[in-house]
Protein backbone atom coordinates (compact mmCIF):
# COMPACT_ATOMS: atom_id res chain seq x y z
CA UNK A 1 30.09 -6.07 22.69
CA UNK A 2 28.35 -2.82 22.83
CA UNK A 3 27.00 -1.04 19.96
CA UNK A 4 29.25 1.84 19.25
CA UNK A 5 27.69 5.61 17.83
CA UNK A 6 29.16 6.96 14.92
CA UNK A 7 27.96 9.80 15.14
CA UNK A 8 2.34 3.12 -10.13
CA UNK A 9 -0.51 5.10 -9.40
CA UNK A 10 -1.13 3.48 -5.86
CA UNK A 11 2.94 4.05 -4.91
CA UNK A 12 2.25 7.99 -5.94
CA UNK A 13 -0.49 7.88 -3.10
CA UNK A 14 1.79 6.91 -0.94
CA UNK A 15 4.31 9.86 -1.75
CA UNK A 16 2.90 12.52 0.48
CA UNK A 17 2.28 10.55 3.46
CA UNK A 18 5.79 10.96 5.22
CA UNK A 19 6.29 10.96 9.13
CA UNK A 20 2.41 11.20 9.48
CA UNK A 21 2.26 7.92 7.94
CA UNK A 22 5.34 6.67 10.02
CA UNK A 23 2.82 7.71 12.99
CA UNK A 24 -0.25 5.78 11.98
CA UNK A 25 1.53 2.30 11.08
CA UNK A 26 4.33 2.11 13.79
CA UNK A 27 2.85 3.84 16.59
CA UNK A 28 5.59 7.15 17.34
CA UNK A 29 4.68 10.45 18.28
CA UNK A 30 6.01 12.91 15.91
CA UNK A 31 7.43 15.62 18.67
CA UNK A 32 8.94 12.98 20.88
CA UNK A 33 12.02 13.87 23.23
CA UNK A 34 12.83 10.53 24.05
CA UNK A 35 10.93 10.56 27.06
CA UNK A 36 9.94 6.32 26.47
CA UNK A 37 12.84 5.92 29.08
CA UNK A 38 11.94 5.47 32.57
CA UNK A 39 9.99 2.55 33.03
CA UNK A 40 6.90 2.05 34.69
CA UNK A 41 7.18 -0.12 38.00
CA UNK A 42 3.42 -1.81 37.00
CA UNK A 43 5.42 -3.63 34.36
CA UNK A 44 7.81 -5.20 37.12
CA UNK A 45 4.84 -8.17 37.42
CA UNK A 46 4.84 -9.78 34.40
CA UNK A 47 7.02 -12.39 33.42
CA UNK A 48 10.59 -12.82 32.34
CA UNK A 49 13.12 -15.56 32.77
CA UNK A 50 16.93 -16.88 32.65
CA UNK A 51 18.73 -16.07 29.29
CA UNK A 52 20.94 -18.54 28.05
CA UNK A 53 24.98 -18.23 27.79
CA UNK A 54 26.66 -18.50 24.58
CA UNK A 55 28.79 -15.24 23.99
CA UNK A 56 30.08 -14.96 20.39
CA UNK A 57 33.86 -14.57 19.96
CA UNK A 58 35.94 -13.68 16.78
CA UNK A 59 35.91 -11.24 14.41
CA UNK A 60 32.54 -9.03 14.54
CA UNK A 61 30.36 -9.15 11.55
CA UNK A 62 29.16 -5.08 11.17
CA UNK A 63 25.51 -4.37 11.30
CA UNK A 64 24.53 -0.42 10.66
CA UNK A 65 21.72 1.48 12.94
CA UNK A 66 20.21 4.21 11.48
CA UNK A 67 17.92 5.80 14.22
CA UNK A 68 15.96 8.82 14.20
CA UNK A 69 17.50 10.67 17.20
CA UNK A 70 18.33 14.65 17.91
CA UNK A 71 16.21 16.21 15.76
CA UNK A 72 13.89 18.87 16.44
CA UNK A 73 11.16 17.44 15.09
CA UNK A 74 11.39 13.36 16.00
CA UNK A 75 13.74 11.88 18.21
CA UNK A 76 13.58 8.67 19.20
CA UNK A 77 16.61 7.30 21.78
CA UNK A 78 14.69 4.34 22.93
CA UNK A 79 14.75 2.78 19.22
CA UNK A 80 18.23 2.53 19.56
CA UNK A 81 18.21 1.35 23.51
CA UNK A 82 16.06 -1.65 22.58
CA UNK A 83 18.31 -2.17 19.13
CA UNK A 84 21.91 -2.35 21.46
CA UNK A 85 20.14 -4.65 23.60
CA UNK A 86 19.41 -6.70 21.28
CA UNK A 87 22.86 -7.20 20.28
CA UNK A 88 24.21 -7.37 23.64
CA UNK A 89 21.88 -10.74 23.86
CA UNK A 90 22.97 -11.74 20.42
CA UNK A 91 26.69 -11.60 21.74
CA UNK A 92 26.73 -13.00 24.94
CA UNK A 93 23.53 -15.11 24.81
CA UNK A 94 23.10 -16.54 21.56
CA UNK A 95 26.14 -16.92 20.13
CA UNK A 96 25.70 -14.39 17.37
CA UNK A 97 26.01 -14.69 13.80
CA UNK A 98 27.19 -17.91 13.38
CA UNK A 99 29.14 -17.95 16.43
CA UNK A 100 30.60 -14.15 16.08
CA UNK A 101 29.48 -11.43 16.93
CA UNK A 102 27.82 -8.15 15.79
CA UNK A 103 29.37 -4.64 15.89
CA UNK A 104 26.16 -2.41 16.10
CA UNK A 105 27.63 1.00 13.91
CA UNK A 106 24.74 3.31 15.05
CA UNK A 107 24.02 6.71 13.16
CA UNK A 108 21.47 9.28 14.10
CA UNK A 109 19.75 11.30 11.26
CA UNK A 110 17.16 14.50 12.49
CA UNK A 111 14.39 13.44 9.79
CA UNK A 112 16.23 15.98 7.65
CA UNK A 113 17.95 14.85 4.23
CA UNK A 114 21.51 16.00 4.84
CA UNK A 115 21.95 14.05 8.61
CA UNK A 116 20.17 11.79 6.54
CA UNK A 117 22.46 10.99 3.89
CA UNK A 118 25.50 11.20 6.17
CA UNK A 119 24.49 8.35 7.56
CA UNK A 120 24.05 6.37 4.48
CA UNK A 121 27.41 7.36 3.47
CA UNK A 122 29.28 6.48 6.86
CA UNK A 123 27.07 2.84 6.65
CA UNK A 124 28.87 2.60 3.02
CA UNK A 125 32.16 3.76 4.45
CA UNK A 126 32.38 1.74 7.48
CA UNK A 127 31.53 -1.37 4.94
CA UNK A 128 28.34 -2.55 7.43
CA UNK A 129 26.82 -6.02 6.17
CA UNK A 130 23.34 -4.74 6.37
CA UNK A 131 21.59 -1.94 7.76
CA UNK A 132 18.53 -1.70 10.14
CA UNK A 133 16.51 1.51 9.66
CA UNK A 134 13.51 0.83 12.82
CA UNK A 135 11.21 3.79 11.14
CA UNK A 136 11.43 7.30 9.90
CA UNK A 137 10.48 9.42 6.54
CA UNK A 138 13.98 9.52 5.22
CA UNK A 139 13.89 6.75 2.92
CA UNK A 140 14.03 8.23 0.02
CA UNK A 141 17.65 9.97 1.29
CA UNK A 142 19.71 6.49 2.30
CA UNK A 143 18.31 3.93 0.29
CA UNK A 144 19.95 4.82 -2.87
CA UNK A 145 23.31 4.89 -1.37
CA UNK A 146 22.91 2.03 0.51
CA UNK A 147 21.21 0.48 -2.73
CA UNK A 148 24.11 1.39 -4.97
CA UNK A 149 26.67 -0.07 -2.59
CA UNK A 150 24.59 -3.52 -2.67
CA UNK A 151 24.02 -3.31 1.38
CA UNK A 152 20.59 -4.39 2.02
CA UNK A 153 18.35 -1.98 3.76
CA UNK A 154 15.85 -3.45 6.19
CA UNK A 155 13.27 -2.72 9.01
CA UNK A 156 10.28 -3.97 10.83
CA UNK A 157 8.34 -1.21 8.75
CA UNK A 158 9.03 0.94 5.46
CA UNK A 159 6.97 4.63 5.10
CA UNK A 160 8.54 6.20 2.16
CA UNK A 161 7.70 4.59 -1.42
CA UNK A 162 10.98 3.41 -2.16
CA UNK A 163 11.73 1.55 0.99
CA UNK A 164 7.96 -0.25 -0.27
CA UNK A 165 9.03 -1.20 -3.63
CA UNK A 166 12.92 -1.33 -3.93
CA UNK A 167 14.48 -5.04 -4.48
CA UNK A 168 17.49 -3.74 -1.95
CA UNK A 169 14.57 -2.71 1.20
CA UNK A 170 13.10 -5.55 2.84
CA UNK A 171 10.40 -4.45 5.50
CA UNK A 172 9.26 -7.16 8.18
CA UNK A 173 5.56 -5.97 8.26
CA UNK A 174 3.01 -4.12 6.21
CA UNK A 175 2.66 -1.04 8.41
CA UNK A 176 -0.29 1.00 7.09
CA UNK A 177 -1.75 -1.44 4.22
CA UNK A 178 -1.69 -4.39 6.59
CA UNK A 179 -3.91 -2.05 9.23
CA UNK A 180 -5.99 -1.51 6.65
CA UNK A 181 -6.61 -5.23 4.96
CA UNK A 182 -6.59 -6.18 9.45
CA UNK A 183 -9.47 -4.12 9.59
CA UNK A 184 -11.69 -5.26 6.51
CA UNK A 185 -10.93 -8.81 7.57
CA UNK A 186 -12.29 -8.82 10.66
CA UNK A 187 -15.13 -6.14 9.88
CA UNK A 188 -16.33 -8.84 7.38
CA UNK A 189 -15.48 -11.55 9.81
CA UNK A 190 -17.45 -9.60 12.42
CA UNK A 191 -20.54 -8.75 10.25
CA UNK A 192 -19.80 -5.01 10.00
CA UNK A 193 -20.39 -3.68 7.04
CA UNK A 194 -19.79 0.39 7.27
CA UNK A 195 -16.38 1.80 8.55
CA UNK A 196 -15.42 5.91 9.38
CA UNK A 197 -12.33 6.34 9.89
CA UNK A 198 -11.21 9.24 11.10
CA UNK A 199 -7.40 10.12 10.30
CA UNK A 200 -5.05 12.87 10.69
CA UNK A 201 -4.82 15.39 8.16
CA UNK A 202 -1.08 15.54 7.42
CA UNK A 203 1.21 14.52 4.88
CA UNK A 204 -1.65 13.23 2.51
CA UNK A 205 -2.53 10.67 5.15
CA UNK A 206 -6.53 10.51 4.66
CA UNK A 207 -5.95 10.76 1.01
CA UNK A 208 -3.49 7.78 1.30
CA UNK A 209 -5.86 5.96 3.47
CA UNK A 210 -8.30 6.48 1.05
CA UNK A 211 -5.97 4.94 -2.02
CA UNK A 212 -5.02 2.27 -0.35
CA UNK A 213 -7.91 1.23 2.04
CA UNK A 214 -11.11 1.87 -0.53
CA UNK A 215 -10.24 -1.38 -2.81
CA UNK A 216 -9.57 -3.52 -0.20
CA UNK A 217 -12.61 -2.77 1.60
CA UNK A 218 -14.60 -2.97 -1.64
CA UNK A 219 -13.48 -6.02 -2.11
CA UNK A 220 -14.53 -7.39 0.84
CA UNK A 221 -17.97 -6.07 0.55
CA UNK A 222 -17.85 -3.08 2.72
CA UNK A 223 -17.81 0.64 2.57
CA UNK A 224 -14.99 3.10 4.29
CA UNK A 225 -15.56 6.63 4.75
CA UNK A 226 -12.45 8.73 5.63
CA UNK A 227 -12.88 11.54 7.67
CA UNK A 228 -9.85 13.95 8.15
CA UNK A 229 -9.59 15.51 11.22
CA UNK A 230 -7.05 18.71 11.03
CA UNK A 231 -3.33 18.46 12.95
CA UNK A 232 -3.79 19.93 16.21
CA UNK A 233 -7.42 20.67 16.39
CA UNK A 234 -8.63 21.07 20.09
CA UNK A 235 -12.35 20.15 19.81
CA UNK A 236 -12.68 17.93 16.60
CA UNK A 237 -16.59 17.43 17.93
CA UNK A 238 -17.81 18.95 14.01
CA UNK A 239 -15.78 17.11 12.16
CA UNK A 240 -16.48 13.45 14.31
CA UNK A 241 -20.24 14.17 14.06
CA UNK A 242 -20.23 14.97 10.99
CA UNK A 243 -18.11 11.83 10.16
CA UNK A 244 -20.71 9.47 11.89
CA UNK A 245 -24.09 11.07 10.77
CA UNK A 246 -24.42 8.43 8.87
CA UNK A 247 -24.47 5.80 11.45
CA UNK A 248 -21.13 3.57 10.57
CA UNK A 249 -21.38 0.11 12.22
CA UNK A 250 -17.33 0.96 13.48
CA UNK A 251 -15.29 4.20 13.81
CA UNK A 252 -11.48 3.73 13.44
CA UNK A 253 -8.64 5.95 14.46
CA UNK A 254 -5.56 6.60 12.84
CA UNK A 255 -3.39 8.85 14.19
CA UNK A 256 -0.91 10.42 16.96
CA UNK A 257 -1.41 10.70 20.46
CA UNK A 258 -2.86 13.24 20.95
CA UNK A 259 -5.17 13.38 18.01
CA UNK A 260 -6.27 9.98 19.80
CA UNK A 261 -7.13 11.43 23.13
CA UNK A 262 -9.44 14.49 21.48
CA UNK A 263 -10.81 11.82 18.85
CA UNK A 264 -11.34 9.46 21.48
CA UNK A 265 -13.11 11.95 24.25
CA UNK A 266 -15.42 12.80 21.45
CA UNK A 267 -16.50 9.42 20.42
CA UNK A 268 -17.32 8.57 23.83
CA UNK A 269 -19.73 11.53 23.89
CA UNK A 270 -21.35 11.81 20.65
CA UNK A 271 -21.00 7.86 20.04
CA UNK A 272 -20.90 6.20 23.49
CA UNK A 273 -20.91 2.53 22.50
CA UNK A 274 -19.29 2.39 18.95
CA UNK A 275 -17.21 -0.48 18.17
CA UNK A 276 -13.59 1.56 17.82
CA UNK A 277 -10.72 -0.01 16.05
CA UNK A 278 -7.25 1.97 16.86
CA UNK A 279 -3.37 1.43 15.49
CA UNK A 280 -1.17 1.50 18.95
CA UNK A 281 -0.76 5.16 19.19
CA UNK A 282 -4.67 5.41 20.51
CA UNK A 283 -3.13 2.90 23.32
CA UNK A 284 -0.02 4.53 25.03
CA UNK A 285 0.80 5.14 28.00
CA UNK A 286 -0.25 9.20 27.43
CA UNK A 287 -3.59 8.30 25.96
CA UNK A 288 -4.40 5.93 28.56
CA UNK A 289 -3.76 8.16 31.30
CA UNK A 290 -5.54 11.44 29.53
CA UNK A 291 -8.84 9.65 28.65
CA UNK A 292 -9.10 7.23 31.38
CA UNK A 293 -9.29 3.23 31.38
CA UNK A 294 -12.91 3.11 30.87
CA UNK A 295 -13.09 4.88 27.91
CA UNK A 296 -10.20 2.77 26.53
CA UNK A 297 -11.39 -0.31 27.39
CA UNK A 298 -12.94 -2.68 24.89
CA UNK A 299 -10.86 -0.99 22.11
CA UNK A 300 -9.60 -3.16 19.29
CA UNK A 301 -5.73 -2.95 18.91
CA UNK A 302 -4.59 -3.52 15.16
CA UNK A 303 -0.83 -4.17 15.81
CA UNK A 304 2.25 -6.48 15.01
CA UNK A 305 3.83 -6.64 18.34
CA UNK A 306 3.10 -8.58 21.69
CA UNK A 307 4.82 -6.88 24.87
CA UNK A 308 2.64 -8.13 27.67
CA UNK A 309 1.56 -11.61 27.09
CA UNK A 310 3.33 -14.56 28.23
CA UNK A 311 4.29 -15.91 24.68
CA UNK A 312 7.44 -16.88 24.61
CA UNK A 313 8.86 -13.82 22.57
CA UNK A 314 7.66 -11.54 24.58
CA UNK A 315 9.19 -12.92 27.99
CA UNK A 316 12.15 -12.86 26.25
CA UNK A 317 11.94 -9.37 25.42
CA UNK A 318 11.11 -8.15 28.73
CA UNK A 319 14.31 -10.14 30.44
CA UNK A 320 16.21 -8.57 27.69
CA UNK A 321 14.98 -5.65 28.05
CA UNK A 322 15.18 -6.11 32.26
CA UNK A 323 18.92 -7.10 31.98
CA UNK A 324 20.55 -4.97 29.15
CA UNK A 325 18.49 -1.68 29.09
CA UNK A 326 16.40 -1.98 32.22
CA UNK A 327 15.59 2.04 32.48
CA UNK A 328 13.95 2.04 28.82
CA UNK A 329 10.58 2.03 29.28
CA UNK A 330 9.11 -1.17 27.35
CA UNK A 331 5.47 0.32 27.08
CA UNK A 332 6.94 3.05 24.54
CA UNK A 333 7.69 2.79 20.74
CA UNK A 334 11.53 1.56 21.36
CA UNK A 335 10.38 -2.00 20.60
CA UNK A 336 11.01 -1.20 16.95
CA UNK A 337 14.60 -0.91 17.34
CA UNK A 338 14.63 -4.65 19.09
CA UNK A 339 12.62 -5.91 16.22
CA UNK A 340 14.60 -4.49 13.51
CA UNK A 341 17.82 -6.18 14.81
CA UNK A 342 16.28 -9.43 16.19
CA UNK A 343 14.40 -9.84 12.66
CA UNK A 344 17.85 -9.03 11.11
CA UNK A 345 19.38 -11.67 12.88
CA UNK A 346 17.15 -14.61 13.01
CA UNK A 347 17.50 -14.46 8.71
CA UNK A 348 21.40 -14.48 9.18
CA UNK A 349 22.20 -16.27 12.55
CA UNK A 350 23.57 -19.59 10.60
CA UNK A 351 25.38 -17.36 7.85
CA UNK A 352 29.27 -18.49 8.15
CA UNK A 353 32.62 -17.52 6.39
CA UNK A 354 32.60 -13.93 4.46
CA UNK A 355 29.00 -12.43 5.74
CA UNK A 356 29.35 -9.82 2.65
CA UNK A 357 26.06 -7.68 2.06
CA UNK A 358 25.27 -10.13 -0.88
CA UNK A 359 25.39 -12.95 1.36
CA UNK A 360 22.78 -11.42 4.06
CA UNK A 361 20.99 -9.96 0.54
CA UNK A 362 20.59 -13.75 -0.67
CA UNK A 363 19.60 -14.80 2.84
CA UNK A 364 16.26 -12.33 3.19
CA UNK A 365 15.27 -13.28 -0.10
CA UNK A 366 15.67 -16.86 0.28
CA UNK A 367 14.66 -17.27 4.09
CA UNK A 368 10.74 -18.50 4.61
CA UNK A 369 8.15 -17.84 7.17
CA UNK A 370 10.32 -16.15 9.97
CA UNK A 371 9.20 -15.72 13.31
CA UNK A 372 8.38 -11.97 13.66
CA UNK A 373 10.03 -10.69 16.74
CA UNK A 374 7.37 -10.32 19.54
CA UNK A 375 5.37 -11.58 17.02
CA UNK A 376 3.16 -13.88 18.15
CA UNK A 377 3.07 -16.46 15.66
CA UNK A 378 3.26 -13.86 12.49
CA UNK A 379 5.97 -14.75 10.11
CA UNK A 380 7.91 -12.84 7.18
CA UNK A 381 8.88 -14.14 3.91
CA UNK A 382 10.94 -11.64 1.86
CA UNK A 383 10.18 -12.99 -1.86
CA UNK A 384 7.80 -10.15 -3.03
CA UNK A 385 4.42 -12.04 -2.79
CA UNK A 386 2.99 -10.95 0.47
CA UNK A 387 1.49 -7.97 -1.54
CA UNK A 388 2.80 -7.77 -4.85
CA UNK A 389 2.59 -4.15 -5.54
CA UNK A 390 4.91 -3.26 -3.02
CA UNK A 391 7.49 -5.81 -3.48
CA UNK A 392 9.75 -5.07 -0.14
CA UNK A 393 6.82 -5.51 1.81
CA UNK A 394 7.64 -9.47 3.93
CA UNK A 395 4.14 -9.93 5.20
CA UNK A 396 0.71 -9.05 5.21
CA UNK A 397 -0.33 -10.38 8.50
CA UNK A 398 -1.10 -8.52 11.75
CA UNK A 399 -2.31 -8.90 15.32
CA UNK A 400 -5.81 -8.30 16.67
CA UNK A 401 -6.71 -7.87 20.10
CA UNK A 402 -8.96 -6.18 22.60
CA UNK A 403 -7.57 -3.68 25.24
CA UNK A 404 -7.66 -3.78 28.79
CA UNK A 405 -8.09 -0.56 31.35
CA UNK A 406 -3.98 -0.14 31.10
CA UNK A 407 -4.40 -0.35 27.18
CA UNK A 408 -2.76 -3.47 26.79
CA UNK A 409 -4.38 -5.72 24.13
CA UNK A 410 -5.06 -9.22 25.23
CA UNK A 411 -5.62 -12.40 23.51
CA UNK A 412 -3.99 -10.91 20.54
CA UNK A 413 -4.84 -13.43 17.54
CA UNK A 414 -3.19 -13.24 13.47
CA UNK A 415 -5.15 -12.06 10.69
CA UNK A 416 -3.90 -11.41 7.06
């Protein structure tokens, strides 16, 4: 079946951080046009195989999509792409949700608070069992609907405070505080012991950073400097010197695209040779292409998400992907939308009789170490302890790995 459209002091840091913080721990460019569709033919080598058959048949169990899609300002089709192919497998591959399947009711918000709240309010109206939210700064507009009509609210990765801390959100990974504890981990692993990192100046981001990041790396024994860099500066040559005049053993970039491909041209001529650690922004497609594969090459990829390996996940994604939505271009930032749903179902696929919203609630809160859609051996548990100050958060873990020419990581290994 296809999907259908119908049409705390340390959680105050958080509050400013908004899409610019959306951008650092999920990897989307702000101004997007949707333009992650039309794929790449270099991906047609790597693997894929035969999906199964089991199509679901009975009454469909309802499943809301709210996607960020049509706005001025962010719009992100290939979210939703990857999220109705994942339900097309679910349906006719894997026998959906206890043998029925899902009705996909898709809304798109414009990251603005009215389109925003529409949405909640048809997800409430059209009685969904759950709703998948793959990213976006409108938290704060839907999840007290949703909240107050006891329908769970989930997604691979929360950015406002509420979708962090409220007992209805349940968020698969740790977005921008699991970078951050990534990154002291293996720095102290590693023996480096002085990190600049050099983030975007919007939204509060540097000061959230800061927040956030400074007792975790003080606990591990090392010392961060943040270093804002202002939105849409051409040359940000003064500002990266002046960030590294004190000679830190690493330089990390958080950021959008493009503040990755000025940061990143600068590095490699006032620093030539600095270990770099980068969220997945600093390795699309765009950035690739703009600073060359030499320059990216070597990089260390913080991320929660596999797309090129041959791990099992991941050739499943890609003959998903190949059969269901095969002009969406899998090197883009759609993969969130697959997650979201796929993480959705692999807590509920045994659920029988009534699936009510409490019944799906009870099953995230209840369900243990869950494979992580593409990945790679990370898990999610949804019972509050992966870090206890943001309750909604599932798990603390990411995925390390170092970049090829193309900018895909390789050998990507769990820390956390």
């Amino acid at each position: 079946m296809k999907a259908r459209n119908v049409s705390c002091r340390r959680h105050r840091a958080i509050v400013g951080v908004g899409i610019s913080l959306l951008v650092a721990s999920l990897g989307v460019t702000a101004c997007s046009d949707g333009s992650d569709s039309s794929s790449d033919s270099s991906e047609s080598s790597l693997a894929t195989t035969a999906l199964p058959a089991n199509e679901a048949t009975g009454a469909p169990i309802k499943i809301g999509f709210i996607n960020s899609e049509g706005g001025s300002f962010a719009s992100f089709p290939a979210n939703r792409e990857n999220a109705e192919a994942a339900t097309e497998y679910i349906n006719a591959n894997l026998g959906g949700i206890g043998g029925r399947p899902i009705d996909l009711v898709v809304c798109k918000q414009q990251e603005e608070p009215s389109s925003a709240t529409s949405c909640a309010n048809q997800m409430v109206e059209e009685k969904v069992s759950a709703v998948v939210v793959p990213g976006g700064a409108q938290g704060a507009a839907m999840l007290p609907i949703l909240s107050g009509a006891g329908i769970p609210y989930t997604g691979p990765v929360g950015v406002t405070p509420i979708e962090l801390t409220s007992p209805d959100s349940f968020m698969y990974t740790a977005g921008l505080p699991g970078v951050l504890s990534g990154m002291a981990e293996y720095s102290a692993k590693n023996g480096i012991k002085k990190i600049a990192l050099l983030s975007g100046d919007g939204g509060g981001t540097p000061a959230a950073i800061s927040a956030i990041g400074t007792p975790i790396f003080s606990a591990a024994g090392l010392e961060l400097k943040v270093v804002p860099i202002p939105s849409g500066v051409p040359d940000p040559t003064p500002q990266v010197t002046a960030g590294l005049s004190d000679n830190p053993d690493a330089v990390a970039i958080v950021g959008d695209a493009n503040m990755c491909i000025t940061v990143l041209k600068t590095i490699q001529t006032v620093a030539p040779g600095k270990e770099r650690f980068v969220v997945p922004t600093c390795v699309a497609p765009e950035v690739v292409e703009a600073v060359g594969g030499s320059v990216i090459e070597g990089i260390m990829d913080f991320t929660t998400v596999d797309l090129y390996s041959d791990e099992p996940d991941s050739v499943e994604y890609r003959s998903v992907m190949e059969q269901y939505a095969p002009e969406t271009d899998i090197r883009g930032y759609g993969y969130t939308g697959y997650q979201g749903v796929m993480g959705l179902y692999r807590v509920i696929q045994n659920l029988t009789g009534d699936v009510t919203p409490a019944a799906v609630t009870e099953a995230l809160r209840t369900a243990k170490n869950t494979p992580l859609p593409l990945g790679t051996g990370l898990t999610f548990t949804c019972d509050g302890t992966a870090i206890p100050q943001l309750k909604s958060i599932c798990s603390k873990s990411l995925l390390i790995g170092e970049v090829d020419s193309q900018g895909r990581p390789q050998n990507l290994t769990p820390v956390g």
